[in-house]
Protein backbone atom coordinates (compact mmCIF):
# COMPACT_ATOMS: atom_id res chain seq x y z
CA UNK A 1 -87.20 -181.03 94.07
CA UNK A 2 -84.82 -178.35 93.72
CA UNK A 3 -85.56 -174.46 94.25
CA UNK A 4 -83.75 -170.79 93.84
CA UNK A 5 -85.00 -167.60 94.69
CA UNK A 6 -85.18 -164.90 91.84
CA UNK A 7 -84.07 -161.23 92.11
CA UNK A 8 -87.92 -160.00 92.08
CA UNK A 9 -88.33 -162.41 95.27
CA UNK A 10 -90.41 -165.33 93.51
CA UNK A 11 -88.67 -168.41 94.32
CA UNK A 12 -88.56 -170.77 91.46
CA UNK A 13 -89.63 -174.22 92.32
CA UNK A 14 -89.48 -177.34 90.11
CA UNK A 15 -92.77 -178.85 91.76
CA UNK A 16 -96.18 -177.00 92.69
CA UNK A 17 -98.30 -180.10 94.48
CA UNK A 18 -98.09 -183.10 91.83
CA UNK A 19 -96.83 -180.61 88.98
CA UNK A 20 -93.51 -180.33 87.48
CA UNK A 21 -92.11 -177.14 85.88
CA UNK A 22 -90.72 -177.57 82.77
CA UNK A 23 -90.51 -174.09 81.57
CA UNK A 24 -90.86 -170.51 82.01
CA UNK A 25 -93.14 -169.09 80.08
CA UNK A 26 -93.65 -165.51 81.23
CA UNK A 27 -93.49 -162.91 84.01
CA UNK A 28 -95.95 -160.35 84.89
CA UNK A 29 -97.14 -157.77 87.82
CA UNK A 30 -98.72 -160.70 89.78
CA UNK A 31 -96.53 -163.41 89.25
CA UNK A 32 -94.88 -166.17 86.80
CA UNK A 33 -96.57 -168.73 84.21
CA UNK A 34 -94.69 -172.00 83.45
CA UNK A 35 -95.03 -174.89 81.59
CA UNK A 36 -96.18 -177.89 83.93
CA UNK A 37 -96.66 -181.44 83.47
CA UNK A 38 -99.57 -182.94 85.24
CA UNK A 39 -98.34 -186.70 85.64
CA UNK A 40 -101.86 -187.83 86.74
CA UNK A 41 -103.26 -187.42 83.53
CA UNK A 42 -100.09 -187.27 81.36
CA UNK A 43 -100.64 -183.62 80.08
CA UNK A 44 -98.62 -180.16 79.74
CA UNK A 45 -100.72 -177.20 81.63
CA UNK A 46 -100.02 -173.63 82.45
CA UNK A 47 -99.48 -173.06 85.99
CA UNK A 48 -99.59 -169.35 87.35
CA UNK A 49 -97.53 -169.17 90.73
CA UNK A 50 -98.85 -165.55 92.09
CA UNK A 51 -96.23 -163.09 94.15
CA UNK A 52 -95.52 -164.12 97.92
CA UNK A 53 -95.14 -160.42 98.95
CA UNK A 54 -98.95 -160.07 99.75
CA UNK A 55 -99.52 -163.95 100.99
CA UNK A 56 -98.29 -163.41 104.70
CA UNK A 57 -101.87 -163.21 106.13
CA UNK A 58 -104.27 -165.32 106.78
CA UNK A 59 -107.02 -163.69 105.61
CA UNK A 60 -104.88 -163.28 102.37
CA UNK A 61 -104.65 -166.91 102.04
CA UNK A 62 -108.54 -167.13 102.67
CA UNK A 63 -109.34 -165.27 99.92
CA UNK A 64 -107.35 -166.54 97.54
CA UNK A 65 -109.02 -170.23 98.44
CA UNK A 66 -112.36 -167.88 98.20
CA UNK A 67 -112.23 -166.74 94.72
CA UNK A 68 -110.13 -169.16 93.34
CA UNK A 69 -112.97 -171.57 93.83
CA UNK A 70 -115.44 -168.89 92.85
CA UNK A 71 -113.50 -168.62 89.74
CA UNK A 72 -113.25 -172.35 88.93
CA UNK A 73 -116.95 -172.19 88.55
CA UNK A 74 -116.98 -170.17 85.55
CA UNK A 75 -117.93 -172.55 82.40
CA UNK A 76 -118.11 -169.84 79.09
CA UNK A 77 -116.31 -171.20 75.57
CA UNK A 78 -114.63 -167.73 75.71
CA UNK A 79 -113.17 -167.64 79.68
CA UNK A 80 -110.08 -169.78 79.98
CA UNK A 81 -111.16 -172.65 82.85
CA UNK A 82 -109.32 -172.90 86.36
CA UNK A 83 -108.09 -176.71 86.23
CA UNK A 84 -106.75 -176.75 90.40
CA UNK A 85 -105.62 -174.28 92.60
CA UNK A 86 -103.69 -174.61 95.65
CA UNK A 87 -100.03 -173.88 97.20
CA UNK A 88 -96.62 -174.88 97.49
CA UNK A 89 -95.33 -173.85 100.88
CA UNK A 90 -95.64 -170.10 100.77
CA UNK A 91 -96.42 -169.96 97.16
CA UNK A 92 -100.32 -170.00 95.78
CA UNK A 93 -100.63 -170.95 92.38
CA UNK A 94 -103.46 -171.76 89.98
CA UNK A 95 -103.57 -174.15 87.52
CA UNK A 96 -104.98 -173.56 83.79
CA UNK A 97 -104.99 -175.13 79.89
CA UNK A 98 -101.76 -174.45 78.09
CA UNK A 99 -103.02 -172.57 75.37
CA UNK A 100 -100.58 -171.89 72.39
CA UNK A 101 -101.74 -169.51 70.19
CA UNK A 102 -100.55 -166.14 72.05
CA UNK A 103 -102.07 -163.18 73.23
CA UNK A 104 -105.06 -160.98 71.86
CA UNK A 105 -102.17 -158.11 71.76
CA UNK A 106 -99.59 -160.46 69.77
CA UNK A 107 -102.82 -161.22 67.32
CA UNK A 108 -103.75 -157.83 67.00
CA UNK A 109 -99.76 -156.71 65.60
CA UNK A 110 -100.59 -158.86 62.43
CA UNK A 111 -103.91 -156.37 61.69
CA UNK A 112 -106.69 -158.96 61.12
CA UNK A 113 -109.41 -157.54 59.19
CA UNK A 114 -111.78 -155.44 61.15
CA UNK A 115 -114.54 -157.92 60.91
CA UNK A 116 -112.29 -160.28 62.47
CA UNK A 117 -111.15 -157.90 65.09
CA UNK A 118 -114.73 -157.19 66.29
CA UNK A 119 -116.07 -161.04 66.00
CA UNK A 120 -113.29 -161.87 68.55
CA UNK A 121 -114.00 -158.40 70.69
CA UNK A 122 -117.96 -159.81 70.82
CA UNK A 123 -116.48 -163.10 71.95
CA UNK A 124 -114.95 -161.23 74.96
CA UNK A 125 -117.68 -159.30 75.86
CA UNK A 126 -120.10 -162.43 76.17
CA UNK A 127 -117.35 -163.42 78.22
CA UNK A 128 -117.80 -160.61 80.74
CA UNK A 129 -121.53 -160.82 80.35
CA UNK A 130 -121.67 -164.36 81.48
CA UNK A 131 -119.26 -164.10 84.34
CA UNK A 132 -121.54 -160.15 85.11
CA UNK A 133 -124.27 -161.95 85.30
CA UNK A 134 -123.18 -164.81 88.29
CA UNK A 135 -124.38 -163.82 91.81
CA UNK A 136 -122.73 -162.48 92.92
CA UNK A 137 -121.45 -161.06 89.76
CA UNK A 138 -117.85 -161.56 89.26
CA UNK A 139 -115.85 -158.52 87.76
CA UNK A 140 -112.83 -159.07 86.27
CA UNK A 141 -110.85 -155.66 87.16
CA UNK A 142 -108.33 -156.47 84.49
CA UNK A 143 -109.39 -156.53 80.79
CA UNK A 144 -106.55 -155.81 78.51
CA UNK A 145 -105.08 -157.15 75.36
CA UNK A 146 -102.47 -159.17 77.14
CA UNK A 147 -105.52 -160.93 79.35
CA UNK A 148 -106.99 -162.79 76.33
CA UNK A 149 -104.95 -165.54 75.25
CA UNK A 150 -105.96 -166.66 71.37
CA UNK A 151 -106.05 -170.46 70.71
CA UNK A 152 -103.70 -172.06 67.96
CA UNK A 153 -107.10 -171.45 65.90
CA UNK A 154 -107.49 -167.94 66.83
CA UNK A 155 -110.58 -168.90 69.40
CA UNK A 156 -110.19 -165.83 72.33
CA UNK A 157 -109.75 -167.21 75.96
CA UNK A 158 -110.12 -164.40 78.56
CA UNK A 159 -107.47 -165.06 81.47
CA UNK A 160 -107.02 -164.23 84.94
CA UNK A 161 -110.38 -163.52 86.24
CA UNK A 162 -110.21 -163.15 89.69
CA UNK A 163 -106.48 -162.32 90.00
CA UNK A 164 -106.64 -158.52 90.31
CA UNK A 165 -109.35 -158.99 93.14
CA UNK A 166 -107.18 -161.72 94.45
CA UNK A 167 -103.88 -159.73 94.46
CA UNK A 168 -105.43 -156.15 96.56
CA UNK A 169 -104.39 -156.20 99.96
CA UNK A 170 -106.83 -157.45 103.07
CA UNK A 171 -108.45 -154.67 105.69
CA UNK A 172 -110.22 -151.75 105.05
CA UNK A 173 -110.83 -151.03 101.14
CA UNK A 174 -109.65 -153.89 100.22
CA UNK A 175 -112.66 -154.74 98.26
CA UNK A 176 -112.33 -151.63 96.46
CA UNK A 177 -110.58 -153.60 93.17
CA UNK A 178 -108.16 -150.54 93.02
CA UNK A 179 -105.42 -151.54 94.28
CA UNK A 180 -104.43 -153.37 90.79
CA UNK A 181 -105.17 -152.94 87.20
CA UNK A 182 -103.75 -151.21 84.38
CA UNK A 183 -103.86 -147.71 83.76
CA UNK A 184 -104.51 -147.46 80.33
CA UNK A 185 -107.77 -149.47 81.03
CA UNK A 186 -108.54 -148.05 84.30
CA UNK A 187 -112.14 -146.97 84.96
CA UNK A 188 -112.03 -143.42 86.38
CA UNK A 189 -113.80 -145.00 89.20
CA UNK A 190 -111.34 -147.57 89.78
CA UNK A 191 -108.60 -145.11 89.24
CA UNK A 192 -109.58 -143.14 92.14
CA UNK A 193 -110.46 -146.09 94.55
CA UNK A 194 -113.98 -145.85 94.76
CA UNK A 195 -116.21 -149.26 94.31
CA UNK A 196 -116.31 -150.90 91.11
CA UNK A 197 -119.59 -152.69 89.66
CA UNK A 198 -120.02 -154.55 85.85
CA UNK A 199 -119.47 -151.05 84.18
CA UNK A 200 -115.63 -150.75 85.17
CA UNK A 201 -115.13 -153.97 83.07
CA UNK A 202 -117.23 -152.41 80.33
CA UNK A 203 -115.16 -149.09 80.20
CA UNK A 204 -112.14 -151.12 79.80
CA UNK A 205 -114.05 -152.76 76.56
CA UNK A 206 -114.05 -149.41 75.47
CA UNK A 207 -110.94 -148.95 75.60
CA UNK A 208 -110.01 -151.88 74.06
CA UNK A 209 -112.39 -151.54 71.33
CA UNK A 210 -110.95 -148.04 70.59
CA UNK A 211 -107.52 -149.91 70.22
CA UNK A 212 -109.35 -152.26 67.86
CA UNK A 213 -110.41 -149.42 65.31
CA UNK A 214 -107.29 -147.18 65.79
CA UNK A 215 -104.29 -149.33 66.88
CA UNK A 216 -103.80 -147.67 70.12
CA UNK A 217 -105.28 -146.84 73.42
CA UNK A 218 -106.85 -143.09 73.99
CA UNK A 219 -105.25 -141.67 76.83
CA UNK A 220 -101.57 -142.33 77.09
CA UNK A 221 -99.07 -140.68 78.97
CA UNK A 222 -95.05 -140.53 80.30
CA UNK A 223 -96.23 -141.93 83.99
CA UNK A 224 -99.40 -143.92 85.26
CA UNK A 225 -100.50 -140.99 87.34
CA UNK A 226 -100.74 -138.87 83.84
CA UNK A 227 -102.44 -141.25 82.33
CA UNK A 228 -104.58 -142.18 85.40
CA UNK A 229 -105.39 -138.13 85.40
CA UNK A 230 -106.91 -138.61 81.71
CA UNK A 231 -108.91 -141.26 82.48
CA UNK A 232 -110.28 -139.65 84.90
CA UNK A 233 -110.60 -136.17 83.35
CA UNK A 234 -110.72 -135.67 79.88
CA UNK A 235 -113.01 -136.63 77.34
CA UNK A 236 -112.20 -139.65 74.69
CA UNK A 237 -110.81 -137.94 71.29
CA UNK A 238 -112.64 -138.68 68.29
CA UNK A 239 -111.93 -141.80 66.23
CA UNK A 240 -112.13 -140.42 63.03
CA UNK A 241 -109.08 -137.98 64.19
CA UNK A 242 -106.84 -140.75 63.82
CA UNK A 243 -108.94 -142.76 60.91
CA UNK A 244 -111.47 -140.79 59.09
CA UNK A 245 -112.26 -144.16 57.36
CA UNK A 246 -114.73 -144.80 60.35
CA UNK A 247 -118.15 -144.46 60.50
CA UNK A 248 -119.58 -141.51 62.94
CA UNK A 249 -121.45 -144.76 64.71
CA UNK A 250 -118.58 -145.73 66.41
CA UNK A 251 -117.59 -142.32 68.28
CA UNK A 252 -121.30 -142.51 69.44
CA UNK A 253 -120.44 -145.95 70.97
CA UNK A 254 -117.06 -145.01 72.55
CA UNK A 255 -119.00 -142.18 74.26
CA UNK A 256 -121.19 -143.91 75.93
CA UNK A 257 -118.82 -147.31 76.87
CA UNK A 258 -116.09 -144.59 78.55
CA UNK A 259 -118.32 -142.39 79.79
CA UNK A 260 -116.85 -140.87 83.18
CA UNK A 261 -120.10 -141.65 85.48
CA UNK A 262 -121.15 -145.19 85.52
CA UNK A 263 -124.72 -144.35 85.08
CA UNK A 264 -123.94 -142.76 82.04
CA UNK A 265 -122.36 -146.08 80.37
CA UNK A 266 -124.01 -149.35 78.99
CA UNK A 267 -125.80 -151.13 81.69
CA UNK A 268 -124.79 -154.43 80.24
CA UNK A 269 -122.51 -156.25 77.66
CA UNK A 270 -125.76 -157.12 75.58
CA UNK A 271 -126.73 -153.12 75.12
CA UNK A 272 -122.94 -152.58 74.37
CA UNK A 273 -122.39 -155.72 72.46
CA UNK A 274 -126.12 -154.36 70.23
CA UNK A 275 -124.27 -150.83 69.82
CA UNK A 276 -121.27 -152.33 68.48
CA UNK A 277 -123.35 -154.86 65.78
CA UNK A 278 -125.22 -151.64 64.93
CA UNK A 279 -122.36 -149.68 64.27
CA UNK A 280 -120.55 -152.19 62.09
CA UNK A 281 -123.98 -151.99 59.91
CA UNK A 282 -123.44 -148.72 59.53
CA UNK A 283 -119.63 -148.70 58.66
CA UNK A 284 -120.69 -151.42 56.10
CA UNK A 285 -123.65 -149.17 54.69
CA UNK A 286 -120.81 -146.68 54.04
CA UNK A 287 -118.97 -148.75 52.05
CA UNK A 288 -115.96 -148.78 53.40
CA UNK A 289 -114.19 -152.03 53.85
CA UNK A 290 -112.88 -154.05 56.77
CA UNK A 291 -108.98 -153.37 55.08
CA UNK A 292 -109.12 -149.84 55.40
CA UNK A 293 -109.21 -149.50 59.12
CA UNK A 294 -105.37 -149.06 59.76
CA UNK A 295 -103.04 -147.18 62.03
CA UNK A 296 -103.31 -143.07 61.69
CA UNK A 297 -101.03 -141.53 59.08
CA UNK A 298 -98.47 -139.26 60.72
CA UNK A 299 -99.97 -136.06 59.18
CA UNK A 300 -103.14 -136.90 60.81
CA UNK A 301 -101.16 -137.98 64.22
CA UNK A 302 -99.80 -134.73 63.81
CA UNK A 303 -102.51 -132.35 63.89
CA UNK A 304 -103.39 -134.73 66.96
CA UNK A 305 -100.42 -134.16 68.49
CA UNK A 306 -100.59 -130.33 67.97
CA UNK A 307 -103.54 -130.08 69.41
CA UNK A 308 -103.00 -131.96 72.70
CA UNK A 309 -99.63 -129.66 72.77
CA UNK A 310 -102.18 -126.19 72.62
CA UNK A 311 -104.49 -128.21 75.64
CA UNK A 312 -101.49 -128.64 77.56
CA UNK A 313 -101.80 -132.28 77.45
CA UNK A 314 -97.71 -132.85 77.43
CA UNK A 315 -97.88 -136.86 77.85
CA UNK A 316 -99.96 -137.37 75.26
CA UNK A 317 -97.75 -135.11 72.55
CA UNK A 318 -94.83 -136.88 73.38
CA UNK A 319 -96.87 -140.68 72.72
CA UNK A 320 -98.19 -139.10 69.33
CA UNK A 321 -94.94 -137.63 68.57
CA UNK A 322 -93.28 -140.86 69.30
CA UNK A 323 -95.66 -142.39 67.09
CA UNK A 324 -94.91 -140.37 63.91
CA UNK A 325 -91.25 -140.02 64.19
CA UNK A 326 -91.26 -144.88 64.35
CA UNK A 327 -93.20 -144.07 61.10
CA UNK A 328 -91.01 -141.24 59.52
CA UNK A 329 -87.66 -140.69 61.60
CA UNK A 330 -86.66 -137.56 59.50
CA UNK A 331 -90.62 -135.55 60.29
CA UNK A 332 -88.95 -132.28 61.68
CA UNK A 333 -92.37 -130.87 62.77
CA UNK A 334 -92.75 -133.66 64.87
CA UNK A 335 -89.54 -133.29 66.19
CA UNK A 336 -90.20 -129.81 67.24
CA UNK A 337 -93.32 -130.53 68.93
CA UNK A 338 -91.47 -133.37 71.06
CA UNK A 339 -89.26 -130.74 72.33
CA UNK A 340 -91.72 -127.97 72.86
CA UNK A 341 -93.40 -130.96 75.01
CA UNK A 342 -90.54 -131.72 76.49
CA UNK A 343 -89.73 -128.18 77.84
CA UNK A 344 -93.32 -127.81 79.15
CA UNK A 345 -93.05 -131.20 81.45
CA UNK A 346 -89.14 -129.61 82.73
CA UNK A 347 -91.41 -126.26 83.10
CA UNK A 348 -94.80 -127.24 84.33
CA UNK A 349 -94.45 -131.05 85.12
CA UNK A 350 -94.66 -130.95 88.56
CA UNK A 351 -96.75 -128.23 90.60
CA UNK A 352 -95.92 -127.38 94.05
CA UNK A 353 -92.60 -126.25 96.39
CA UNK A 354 -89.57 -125.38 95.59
CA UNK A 355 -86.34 -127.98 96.03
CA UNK A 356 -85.02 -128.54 99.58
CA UNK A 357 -83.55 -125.20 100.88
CA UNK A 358 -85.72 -122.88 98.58
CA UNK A 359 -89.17 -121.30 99.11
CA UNK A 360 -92.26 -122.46 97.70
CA UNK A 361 -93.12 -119.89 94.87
CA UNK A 362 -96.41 -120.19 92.20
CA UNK A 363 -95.20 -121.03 88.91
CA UNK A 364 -96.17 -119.52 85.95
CA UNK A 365 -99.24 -121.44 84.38
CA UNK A 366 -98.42 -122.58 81.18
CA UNK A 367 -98.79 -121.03 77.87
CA UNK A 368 -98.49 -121.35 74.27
CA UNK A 369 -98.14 -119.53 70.99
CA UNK A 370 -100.03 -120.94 67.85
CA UNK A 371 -99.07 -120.41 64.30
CA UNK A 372 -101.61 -119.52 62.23
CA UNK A 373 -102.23 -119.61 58.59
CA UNK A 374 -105.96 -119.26 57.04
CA UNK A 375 -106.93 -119.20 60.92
CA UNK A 376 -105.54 -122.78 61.47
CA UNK A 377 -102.79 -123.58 63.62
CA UNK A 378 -100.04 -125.43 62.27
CA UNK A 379 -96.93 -124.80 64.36
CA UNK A 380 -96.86 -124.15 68.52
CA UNK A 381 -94.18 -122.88 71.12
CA UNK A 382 -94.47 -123.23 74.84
CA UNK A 383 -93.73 -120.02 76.59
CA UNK A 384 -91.76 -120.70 79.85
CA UNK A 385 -91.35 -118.18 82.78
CA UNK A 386 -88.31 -116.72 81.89
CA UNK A 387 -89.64 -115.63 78.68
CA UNK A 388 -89.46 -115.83 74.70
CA UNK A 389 -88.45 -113.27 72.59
CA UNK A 390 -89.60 -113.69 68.97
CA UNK A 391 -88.00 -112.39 65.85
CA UNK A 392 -85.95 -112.90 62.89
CA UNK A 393 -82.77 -113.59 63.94
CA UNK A 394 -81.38 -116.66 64.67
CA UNK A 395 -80.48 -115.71 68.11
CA UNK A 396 -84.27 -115.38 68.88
CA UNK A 397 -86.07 -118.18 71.36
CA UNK A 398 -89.16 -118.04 69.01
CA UNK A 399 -87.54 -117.80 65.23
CA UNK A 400 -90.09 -116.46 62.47
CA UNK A 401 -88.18 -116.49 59.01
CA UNK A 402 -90.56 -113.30 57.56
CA UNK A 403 -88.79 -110.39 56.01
CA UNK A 404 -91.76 -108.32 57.75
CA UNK A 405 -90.48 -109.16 61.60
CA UNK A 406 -87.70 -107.36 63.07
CA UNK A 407 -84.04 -109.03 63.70
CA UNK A 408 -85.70 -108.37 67.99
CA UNK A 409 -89.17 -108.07 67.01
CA UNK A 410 -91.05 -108.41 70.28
CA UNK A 411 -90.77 -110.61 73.75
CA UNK A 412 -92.93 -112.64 75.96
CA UNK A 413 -92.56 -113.08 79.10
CA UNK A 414 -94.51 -113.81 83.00
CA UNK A 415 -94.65 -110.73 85.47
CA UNK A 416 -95.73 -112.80 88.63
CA UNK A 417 -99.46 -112.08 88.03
CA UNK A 418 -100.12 -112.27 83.88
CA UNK A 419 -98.11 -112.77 80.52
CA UNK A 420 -97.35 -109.82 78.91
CA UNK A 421 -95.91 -109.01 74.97
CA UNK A 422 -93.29 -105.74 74.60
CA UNK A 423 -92.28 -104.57 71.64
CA UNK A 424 -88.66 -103.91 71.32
CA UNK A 425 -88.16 -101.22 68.73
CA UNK A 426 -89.76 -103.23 65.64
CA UNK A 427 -89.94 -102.21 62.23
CA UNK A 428 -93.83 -102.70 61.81
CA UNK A 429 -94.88 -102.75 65.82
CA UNK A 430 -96.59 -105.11 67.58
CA UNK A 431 -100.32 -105.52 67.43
CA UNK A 432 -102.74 -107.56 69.38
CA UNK A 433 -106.17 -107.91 68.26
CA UNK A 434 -105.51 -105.52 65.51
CA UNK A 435 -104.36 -103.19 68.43
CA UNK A 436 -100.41 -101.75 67.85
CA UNK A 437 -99.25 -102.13 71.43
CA UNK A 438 -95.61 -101.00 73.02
CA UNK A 439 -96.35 -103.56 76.34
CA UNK A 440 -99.54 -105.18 76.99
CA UNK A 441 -101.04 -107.92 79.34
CA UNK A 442 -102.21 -111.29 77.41
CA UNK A 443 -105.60 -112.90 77.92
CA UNK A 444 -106.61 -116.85 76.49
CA UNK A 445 -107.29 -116.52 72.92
CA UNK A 446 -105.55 -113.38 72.19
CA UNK A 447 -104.39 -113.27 68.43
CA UNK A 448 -100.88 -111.14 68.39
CA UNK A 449 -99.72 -110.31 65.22
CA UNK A 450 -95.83 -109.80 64.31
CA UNK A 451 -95.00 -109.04 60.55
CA UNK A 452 -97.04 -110.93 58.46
CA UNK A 453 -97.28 -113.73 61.16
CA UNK A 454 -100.52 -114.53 63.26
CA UNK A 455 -100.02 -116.05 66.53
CA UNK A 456 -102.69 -117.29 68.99
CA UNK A 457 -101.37 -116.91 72.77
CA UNK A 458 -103.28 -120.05 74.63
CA UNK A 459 -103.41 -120.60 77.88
CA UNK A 460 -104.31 -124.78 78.44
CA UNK A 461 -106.63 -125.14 81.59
């Protein structure tokens, strides 16, 4: 039979061994799924032909014979079987059922009740439990939504076990199971290249099952080393910040299943699958129903997004201010804090030395200023190195429409070692802390007042 090569390098055959391709079905990261027919036993299957960048070796090729085979043992109702495996001249591919029904992502867009959502996310962790609990046990290294293929009857089938372990390259590390993945549902551990165990699989049941009550993943970000970074450093935000429908029970769970130490997670998928029955008692006992769990309204996405702006957490204002402005194109707040975000990534987004031909020079850390009203922000500015001068006029970087603030009322700015505020010649002076003040250095948290407007000068760490 007939074959062309493809501009990603995966040459398209018509026949893998004694199957025909009929159709394309998909691409993805580690290869392409078609539609075969298997003329031995007069059936359509799916038939994953992996990448042939990574197959030159033979220990490659050894491995993938290894833990193809080790995969093709799995029998669970909920892990989608290995039929054959083999290759086709260069090419290794892996046979499987032709399952019809989609992915757990596609599912998920038409917002099954919650009770649904976590029957099926139950039937995925028994999944991982069965395949943890092989010796050895046999880690996945990939969970995500696009990984669980739903039957015609909405039945989950968890896919591709073995292929992220399959696809890292051979010598030293290589058994690491960092070298592919997603980043969204990256382990910290596995996001830095240290060894991965049951847990990492677990963690990324976290994060699924935070998409699962929300609608979207915690940590997102413009590149895969941002988000990579949040996995690794900062703490999961609260649920019931983007749904306040939610029981307290399940911010307890997410804790503990994305915990950043391994130790500190559920040792198994029973303790985590008991935590998550436990906590839908408890969102039951508060009697709210399974139809209320829906995506975040942009008002609350918007104090979300605020706040990640005043962290210093760029990436993830722009996702949340993506978010609200799908919902409402015209929300002008959001719109604001998309380009305040924007201007701190041109500003801070990269640390480090100058372009060619220039000298390496320390940036100014980044900073922001905080509307307040009844001690609660509601507006923020990022303050670059050049400076912000705030006042009434139009002409001002930092506009405050208050008949109490000057036309120049006061200006911002780095000196090499600290921000500083100067008054320049204003009506009702410049205070901070209570303080009047012609020119002053700033410190985190200091509260500057101009007019009848409260500011809070922040600077993220």
């Amino acid at each position: 039979m007939g074959e062309s090569a493809t501009r990603d390098g995966l040459v398209e055959r018509q026949q893998f061994g004694p199957y025909q391709c009929v159709e394309l079905l998909g691409r993805g990261g580690m290869g392409v799924v078609y539609k075969a027919f298997q003329p031995a036993l007069n059936r359509y299957v799916a038939l994953k032909a992996l990448l042939p960048q990574t197959t030159h070796t033979d220990a490659w090729r050894e491995r993938f014979h290894r833990e193809a085979e080790i995969v093709a043992r799995l029998e669970h109702p909920n892990i989608l079987p290995t039929y054959d495996y083999g290759e086709a001249g260069d090419l290794p591919y892996m046979v499987m059922p032709l399952v019809t029904g989609g992915t757990l992502r596609e599912w998920l867009g038409r917002n099954p009740p919650l009770e649904r959502k976590l029957a099926v996310f139950r039937q995925v962790l028994g999944a991982l439990g069965y395949a943890h609990a092989q010796q050895p046990a046999i880690i996945h290294r990939d969970v995500k939504p696009s990984n669980v293929l739903m039957s015609s009857s909405g039945w989950p089938l968890l896919a591709d076990f073995g292929i992220a372990k399959i696809m890292e390259p051979t010598g030293p590390g290589g058994d690491s199971g960092t070298r592919c993945g997603t980043p969204e549902y990256m382990s910290p551990e596995q996001s830095e290249g240290l060894a991965v165990d049951p847990r990492t699989d677990l963690y990324a049941m976290g994060i699924l099952l935070y998409k699962l009550l929300t609608g979207r993943v915690p940590f997102m970000g413009k590149s895969p080393i941002a988000v990579i970074q949040q996995q690794v450093r900062e703490a999961v935000p609260s649920l019931r910040l983007a749904n306040v429908a939610l029981a307290p029970a399940w911010d307890d769970v997410l804790r503990r299943a994305l915990a950043k130490e391994p130790d500190a997670r559920y040792p198994d998928a029973a303790a985590f699958d008991a935590a998550v029955e436990a906590a839908w008692q408890a969102q039951q006992r508060a009697g709210e129903s399974a139809s209320t769990v829906w995506l975040p309204a942009p008002g609350l996405l918007y104090e979300s997004a605020l706040r990640a702006l005043m962290q210093g957490n760029w990436p993830r204002t722009i996702a949340l201010c993506g978010e609200i402005l799908e919902a409402e194109p015209a929300h002008a707040e959001a719109g604001h804090l998309l380009a305040q975000a924007y201007k701190a990534l041109h500003e801070h987004g990269t640390l480090g030395p100058a372009a060619a031909g220039g000298e390496a020079r320390p940036p100014a850390p980044p900073a922001v200023l905080a509307i307040r009203r009844e001690g609660l922000p509601v507006r923020a500015y990022v303050v670059v190195a050049q400076g912000a001068t705030l006042g009434r006029s139009l002409g001002s970087d930092i506009v405050l429409a208050d008949a109490a603030v000057s036309r120049r009322h006061c200006r911002i700015a780095w000196d090499g070692n600290s921000y500083y505020v100067e008054d320049l010649g204003s009506s009702n002076g410049t205070r901070v802390n209570s303080q009047r003040v012609q020119r002053t250095p700033l410190q985190h948290g200091d509260l500057i007042q101009v007019g009848d407007q409260m500011l809070e000068f922040i600077q993220p760490t």
